[in-house]
C-alpha atoms as a PDB file:
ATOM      1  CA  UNK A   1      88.304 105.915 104.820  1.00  0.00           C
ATOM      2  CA  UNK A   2      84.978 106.627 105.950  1.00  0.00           C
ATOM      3  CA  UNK A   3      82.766 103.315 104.943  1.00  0.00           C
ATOM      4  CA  UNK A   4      83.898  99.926 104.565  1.00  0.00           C
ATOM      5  CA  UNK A   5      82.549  97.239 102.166  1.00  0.00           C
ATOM      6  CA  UNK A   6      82.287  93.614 102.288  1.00  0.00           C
ATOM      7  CA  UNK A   7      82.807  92.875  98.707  1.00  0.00           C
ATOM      8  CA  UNK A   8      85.985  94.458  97.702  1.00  0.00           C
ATOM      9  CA  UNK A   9      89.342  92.802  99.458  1.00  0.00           C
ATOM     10  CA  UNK A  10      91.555  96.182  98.186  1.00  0.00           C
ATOM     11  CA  UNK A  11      88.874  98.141 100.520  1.00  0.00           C
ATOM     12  CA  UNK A  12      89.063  95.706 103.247  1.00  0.00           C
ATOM     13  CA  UNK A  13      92.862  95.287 103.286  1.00  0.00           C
ATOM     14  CA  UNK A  14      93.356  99.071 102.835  1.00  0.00           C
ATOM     15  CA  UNK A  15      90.916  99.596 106.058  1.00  0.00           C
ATOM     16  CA  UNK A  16      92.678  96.986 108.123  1.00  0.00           C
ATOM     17  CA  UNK A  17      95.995  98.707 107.149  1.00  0.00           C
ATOM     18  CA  UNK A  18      95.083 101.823 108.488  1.00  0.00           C
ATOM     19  CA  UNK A  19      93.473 100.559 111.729  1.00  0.00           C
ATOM     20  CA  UNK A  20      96.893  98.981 112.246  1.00  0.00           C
ATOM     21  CA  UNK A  21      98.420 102.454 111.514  1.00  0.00           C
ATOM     22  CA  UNK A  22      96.078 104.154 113.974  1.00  0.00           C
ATOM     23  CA  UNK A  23      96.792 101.501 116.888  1.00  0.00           C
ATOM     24  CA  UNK A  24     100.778 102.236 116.061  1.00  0.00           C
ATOM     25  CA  UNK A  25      99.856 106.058 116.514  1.00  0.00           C
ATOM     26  CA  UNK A  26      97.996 105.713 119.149  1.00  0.00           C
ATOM     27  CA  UNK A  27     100.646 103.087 121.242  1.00  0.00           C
ATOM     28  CA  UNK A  28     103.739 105.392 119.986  1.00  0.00           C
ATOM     29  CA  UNK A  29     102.035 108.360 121.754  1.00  0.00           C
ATOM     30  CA  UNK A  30     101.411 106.370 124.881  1.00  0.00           C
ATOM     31  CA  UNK A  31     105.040 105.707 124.841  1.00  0.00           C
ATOM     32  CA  UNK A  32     106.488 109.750 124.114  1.00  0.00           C
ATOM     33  CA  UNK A  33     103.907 110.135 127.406  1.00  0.00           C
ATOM     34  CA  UNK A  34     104.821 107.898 129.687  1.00  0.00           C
ATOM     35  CA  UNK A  35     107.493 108.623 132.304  1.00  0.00           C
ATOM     36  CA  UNK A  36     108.681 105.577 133.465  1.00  0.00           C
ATOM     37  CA  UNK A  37     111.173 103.956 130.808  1.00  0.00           C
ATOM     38  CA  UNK A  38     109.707 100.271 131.293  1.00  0.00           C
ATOM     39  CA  UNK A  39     106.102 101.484 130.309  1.00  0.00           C
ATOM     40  CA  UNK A  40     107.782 103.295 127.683  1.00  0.00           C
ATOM     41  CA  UNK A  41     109.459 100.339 126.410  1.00  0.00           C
ATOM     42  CA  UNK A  42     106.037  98.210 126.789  1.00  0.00           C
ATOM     43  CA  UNK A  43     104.238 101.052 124.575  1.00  0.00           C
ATOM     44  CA  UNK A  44     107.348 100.785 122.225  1.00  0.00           C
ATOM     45  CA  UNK A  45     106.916  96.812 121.915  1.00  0.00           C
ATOM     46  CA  UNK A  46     103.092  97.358 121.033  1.00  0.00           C
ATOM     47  CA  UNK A  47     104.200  99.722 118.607  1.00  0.00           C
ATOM     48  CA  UNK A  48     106.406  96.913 116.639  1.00  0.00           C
ATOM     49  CA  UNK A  49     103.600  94.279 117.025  1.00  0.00           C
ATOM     50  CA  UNK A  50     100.908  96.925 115.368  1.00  0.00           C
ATOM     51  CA  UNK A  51     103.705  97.688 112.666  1.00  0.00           C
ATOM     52  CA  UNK A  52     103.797  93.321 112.461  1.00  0.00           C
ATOM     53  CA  UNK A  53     100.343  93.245 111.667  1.00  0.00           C
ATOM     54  CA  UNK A  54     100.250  96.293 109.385  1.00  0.00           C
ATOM     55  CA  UNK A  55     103.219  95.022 107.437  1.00  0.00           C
ATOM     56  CA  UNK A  56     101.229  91.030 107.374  1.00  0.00           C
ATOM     57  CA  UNK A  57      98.509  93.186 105.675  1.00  0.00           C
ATOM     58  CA  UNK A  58     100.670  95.050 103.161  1.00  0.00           C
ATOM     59  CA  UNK A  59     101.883  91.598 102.148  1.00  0.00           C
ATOM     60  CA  UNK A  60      98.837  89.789 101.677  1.00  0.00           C
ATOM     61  CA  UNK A  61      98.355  87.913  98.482  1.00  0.00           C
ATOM     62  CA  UNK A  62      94.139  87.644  98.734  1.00  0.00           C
ATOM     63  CA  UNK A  63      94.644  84.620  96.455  1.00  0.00           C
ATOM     64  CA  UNK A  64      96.334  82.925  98.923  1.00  0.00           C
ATOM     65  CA  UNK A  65      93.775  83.036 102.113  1.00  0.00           C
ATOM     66  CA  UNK A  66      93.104  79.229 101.748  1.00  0.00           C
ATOM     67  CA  UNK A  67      96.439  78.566 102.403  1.00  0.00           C
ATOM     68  CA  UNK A  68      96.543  80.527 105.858  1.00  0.00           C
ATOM     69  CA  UNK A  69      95.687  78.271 108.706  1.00  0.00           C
ATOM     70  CA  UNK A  70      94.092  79.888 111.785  1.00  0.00           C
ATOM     71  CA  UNK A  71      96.015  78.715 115.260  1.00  0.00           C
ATOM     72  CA  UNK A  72      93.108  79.911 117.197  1.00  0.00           C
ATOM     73  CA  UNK A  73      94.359  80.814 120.622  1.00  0.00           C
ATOM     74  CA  UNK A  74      92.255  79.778 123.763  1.00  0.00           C
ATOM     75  CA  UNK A  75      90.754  83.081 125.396  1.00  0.00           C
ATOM     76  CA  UNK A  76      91.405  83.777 129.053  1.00  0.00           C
ATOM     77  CA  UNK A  77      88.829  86.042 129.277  1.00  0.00           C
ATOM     78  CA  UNK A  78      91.013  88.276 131.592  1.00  0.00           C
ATOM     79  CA  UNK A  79      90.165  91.516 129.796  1.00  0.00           C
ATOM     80  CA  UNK A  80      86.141  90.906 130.451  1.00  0.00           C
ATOM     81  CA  UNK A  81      86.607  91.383 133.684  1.00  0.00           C
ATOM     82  CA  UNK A  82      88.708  94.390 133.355  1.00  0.00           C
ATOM     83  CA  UNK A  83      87.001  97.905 132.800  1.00  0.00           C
ATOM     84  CA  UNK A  84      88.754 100.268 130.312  1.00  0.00           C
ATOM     85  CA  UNK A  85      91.677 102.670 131.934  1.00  0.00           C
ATOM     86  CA  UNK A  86      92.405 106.700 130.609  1.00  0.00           C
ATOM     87  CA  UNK A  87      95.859 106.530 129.808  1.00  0.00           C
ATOM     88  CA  UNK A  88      97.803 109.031 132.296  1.00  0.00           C
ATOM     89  CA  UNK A  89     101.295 110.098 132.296  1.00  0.00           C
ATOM     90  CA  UNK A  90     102.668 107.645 135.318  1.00  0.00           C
ATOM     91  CA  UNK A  91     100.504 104.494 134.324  1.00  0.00           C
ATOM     92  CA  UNK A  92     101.574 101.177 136.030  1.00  0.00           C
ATOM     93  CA  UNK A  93     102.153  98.276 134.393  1.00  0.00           C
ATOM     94  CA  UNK A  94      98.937  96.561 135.156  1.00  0.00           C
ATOM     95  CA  UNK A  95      97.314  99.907 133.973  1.00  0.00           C
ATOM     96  CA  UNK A  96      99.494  99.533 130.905  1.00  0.00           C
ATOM     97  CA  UNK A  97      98.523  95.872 130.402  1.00  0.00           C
ATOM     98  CA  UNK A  98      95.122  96.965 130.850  1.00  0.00           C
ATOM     99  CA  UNK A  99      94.650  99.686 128.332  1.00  0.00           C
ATOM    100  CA  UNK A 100      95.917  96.813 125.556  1.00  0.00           C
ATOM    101  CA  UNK A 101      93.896  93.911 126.073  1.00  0.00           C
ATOM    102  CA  UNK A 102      91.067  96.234 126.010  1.00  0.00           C
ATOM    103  CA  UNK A 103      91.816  97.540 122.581  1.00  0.00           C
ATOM    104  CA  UNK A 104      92.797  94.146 121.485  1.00  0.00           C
ATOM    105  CA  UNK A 105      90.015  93.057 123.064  1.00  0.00           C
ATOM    106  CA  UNK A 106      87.872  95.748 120.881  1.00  0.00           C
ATOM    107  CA  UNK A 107      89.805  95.312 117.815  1.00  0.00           C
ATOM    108  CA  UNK A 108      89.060  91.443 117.850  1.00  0.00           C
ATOM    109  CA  UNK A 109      85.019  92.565 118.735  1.00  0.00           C
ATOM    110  CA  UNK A 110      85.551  95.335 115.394  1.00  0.00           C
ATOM    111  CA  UNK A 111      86.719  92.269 112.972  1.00  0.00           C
ATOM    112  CA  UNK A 112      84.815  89.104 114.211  1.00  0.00           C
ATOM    113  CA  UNK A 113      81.584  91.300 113.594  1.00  0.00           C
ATOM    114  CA  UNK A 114      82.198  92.481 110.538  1.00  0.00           C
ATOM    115  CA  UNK A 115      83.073  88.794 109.408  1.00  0.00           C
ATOM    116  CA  UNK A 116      79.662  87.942 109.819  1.00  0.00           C
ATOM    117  CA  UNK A 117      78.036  90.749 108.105  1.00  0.00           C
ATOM    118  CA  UNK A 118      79.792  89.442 105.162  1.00  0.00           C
ATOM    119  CA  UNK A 119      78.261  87.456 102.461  1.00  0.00           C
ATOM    120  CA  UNK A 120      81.490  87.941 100.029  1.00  0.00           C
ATOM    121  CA  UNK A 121      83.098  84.294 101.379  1.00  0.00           C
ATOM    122  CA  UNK A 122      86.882  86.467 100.361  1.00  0.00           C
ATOM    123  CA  UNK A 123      86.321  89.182 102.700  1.00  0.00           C
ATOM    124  CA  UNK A 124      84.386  87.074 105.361  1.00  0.00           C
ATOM    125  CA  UNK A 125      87.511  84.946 105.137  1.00  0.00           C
ATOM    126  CA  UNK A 126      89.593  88.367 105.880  1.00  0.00           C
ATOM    127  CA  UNK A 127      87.573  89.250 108.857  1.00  0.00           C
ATOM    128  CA  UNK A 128      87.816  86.083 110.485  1.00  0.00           C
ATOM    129  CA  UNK A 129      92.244  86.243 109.570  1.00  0.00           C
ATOM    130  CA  UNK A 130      92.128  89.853 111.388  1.00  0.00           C
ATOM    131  CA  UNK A 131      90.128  88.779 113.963  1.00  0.00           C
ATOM    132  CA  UNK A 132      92.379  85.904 115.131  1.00  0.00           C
ATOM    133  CA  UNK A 133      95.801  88.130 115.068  1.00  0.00           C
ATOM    134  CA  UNK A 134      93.612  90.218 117.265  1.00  0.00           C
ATOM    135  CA  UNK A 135      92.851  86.990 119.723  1.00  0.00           C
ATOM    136  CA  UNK A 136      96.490  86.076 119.405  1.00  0.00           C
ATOM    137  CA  UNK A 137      97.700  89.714 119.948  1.00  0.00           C
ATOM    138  CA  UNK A 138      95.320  89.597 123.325  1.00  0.00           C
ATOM    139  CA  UNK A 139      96.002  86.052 124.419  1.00  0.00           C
ATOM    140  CA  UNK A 140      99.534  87.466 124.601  1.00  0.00           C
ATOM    141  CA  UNK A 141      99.031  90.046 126.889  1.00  0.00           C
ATOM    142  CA  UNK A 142      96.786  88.267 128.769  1.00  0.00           C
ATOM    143  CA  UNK A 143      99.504  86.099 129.609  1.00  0.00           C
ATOM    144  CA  UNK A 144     101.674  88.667 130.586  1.00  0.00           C
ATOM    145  CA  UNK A 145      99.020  89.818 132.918  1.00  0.00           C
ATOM    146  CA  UNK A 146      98.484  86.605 134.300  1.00  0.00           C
ATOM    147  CA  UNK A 147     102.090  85.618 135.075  1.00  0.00           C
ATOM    148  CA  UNK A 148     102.898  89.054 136.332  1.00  0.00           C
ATOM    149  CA  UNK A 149      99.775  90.732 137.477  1.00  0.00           C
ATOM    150  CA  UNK A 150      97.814  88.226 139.201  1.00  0.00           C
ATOM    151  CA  UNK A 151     100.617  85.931 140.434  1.00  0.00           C
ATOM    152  CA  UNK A 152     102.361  88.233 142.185  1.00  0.00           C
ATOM    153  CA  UNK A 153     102.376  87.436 146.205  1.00  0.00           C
END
């Protein structure tokens, strides 16, 4: 899909579907890559999360967005003060932790901005769903990062 449109949901589901599908391609080759088996498994658990929110999208009844109420999860900023990291074959896990809350940090960026370039209130709605999953997806890791990246000793 090459352009994206504010005014038709099918377009902006369909595009949001195969973002999800492109993060799950992108996470399942980080995991054939890697060499150690926990980093693996850590790609592997991104995978099922991207496959979460692709499935959430295949779903979605459009009629029902009212209904959906947006937890929106307080942002620990950890990832802005983190600068993006190639993946290589023998990543750490803070390297690994790293090179996801920068693309969920990204993804969120992607969807919050396209939210407000929406006049169609349906599809600005949409944005502003995606975009939270993505905050959600990121406040998760970002946890992770703080209770085993910066509190170790």
């Amino acid at each position: 899909m090459s352009s994206l449109s504010c005014t038709s949901m099918d377009d902006v589901v369909g595009f949001a579907i195969e973002k999800e599908q492109k993060a799950m391609d992108f996470y399942r080759g980080c995991a054939q890559r890697a060499k150690n088996p926990g980093i693996k498994q850590f790609f592997e658990e991104m995978v099922l999360e991207e496959q979460r929110h692709r499935d959430l999208l295949k779903g979605l009844d459009t009629l029902d967005l009212q209904t959906l109420k947006l937890d929106k999860p307080e942002d620990l900023k950890i990832s802005d003060y983190l600068v993006d990291v190639p993946f290589k074959e023998d990543l750490t896990y803070q390297e690994a932790l790293t090179i996801a809350m920068k693309r969920e940090e990204k993804a969120h960026a992607f969807y919050a901005g396209w939210k407000n370039k929406c006049l169609n209130e349906k599809t600005a709605q949409l944005f502003e769903i995606l975009a939270n999953e993505e905050s959600k997806h990121k406040r998760k890791l970002e946890n992770l990062y703080d209770e085993e990246i910066l509190n170790w000793d």
